[in-house]
C-alpha atoms as a PDB file:
ATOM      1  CA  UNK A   1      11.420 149.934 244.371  1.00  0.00           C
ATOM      2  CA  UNK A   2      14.224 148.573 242.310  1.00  0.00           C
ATOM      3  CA  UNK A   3      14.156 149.239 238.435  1.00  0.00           C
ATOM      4  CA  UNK A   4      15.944 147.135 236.240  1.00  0.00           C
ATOM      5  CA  UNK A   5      17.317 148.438 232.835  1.00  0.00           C
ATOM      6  CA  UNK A   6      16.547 147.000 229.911  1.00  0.00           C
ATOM      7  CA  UNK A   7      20.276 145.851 229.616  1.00  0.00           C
ATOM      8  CA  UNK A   8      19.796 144.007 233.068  1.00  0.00           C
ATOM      9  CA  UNK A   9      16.246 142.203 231.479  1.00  0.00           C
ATOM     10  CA  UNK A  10      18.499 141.345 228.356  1.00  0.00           C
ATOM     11  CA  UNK A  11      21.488 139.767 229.899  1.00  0.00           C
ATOM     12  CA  UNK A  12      19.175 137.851 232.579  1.00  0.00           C
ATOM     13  CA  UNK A  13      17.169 136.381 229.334  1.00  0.00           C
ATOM     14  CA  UNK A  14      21.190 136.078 227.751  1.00  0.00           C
ATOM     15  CA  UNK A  15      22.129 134.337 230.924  1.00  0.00           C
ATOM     16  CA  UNK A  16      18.965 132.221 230.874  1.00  0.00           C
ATOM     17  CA  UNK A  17      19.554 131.278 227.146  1.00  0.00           C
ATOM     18  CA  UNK A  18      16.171 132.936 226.243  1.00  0.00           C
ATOM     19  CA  UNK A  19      15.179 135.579 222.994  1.00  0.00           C
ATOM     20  CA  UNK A  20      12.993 137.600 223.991  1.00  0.00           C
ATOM     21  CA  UNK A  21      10.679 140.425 221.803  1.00  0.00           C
ATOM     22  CA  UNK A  22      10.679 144.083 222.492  1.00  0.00           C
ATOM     23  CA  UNK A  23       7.324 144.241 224.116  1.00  0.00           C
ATOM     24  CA  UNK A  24       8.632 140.911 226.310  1.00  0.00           C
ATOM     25  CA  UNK A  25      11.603 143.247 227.762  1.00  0.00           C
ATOM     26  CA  UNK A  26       9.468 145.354 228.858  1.00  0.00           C
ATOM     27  CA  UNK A  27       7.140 143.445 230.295  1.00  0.00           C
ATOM     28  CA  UNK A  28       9.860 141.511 232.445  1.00  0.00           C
ATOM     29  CA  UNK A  29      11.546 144.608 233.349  1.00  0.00           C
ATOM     30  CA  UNK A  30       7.929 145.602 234.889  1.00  0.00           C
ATOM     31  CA  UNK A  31       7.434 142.367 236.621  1.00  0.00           C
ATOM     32  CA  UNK A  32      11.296 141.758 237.655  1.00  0.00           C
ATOM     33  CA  UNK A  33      11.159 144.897 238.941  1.00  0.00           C
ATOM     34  CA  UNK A  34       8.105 144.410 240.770  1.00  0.00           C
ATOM     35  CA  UNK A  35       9.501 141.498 242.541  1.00  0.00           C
ATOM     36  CA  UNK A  36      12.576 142.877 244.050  1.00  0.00           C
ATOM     37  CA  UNK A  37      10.453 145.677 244.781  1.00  0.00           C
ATOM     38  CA  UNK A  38       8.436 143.059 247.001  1.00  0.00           C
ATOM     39  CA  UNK A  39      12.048 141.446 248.525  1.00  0.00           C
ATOM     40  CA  UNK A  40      13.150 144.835 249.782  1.00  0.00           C
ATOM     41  CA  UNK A  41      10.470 145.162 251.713  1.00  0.00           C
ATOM     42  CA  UNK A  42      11.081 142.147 253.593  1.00  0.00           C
ATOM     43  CA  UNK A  43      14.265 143.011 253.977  1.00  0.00           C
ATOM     44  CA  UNK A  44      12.757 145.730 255.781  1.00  0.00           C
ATOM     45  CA  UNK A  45      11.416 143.531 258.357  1.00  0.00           C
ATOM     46  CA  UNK A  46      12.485 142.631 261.919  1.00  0.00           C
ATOM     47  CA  UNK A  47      13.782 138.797 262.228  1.00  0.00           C
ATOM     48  CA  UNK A  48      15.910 139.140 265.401  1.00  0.00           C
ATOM     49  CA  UNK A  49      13.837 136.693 267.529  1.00  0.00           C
ATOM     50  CA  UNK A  50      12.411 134.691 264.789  1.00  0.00           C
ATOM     51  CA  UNK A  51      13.268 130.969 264.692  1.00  0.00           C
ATOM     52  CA  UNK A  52      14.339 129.237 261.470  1.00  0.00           C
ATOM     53  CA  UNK A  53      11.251 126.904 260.155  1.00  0.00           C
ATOM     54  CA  UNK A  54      13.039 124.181 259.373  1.00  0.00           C
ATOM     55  CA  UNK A  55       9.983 121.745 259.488  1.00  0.00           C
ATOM     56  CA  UNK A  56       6.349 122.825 259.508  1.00  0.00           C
ATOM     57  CA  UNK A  57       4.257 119.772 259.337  1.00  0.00           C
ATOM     58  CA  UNK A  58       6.375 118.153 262.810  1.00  0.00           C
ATOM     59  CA  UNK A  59       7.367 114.993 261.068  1.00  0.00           C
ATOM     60  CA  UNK A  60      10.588 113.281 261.994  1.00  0.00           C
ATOM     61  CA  UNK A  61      12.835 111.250 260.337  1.00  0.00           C
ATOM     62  CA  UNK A  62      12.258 107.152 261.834  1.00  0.00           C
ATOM     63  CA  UNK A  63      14.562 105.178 261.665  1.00  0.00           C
ATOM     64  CA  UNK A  64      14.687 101.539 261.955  1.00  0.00           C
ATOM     65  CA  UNK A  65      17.818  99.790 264.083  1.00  0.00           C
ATOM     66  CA  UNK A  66      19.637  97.900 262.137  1.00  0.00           C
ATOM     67  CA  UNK A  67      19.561  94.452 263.935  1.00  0.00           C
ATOM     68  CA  UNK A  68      21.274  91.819 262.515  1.00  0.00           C
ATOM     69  CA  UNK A  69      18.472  88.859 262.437  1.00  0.00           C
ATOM     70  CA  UNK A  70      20.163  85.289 262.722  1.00  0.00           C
ATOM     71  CA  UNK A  71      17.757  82.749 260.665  1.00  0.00           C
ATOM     72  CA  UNK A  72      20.060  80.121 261.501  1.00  0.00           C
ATOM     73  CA  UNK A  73      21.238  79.713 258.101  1.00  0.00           C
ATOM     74  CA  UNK A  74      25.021  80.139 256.991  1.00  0.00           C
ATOM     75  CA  UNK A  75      26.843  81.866 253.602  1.00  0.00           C
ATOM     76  CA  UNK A  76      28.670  78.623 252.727  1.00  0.00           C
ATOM     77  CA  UNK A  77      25.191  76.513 253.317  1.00  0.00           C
ATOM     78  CA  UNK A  78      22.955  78.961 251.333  1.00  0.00           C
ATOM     79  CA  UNK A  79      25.770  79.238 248.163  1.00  0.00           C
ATOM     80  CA  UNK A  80      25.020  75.397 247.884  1.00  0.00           C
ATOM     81  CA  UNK A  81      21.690  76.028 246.606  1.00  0.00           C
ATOM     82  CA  UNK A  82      22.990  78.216 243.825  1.00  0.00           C
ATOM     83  CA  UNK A  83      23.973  77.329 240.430  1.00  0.00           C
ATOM     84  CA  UNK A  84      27.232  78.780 240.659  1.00  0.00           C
ATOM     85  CA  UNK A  85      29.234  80.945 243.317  1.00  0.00           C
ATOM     86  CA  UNK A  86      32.840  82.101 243.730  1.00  0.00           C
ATOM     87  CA  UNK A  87      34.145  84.793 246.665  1.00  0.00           C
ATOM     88  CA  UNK A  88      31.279  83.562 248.594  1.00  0.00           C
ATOM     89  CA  UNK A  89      28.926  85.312 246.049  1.00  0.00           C
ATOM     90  CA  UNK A  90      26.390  83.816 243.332  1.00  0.00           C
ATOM     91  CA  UNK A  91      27.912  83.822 239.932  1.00  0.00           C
ATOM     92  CA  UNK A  92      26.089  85.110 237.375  1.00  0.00           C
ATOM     93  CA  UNK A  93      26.189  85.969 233.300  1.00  0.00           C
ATOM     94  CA  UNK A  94      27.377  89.254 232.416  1.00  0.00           C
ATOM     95  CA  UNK A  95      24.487  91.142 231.746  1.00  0.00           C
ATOM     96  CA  UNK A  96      26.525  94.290 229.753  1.00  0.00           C
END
């Protein structure tokens, strides 16, 4: 199992912006410690013919086409309706 130092537990919490007591160094070391412990061991284990999981639940990305609809209506004959346009856009107040 891996044990940290309490100089590795202190520069982690330095790194991590966090103070941390006496009795919380220790207790980190302990639990840090514990976890790589738990990390080497699957290191440990045999992934040669294992496939990636890339998705578990089988869901797929869909995707509409993106068909251009004709409605039979124009740019220049829907910027008449507006109160103002220029560049074939509405003109509107500066909000900012």
């Amino acid at each position: 199992m891996a044990k940290l130092s309490k100089e590795d537990v202190l520069k982690l919490a330095r790194l991590a912006k966090l103070h941390l007591s006496d009795d919380e160094v220790e207790e980190f070391r302990k639990e840090i410690s514990s976890i790589l412990g738990y990390v080497e061991q699957l290191r440990e284990i045999n992934l040669e013919n294992v496939k990636p999981t890339y998705q578990v639940t089988g869901l797929t990305n869909v995707m509409r086409s993106d068909d251009i609809i004709n409605y039979g209506q124009n740019q220049i004959e829907l910027l008449k309706n507006a109160p103002q346009s220029e560049s074939g856009q509405i003109k509107v107040r500066k909000i900012l």
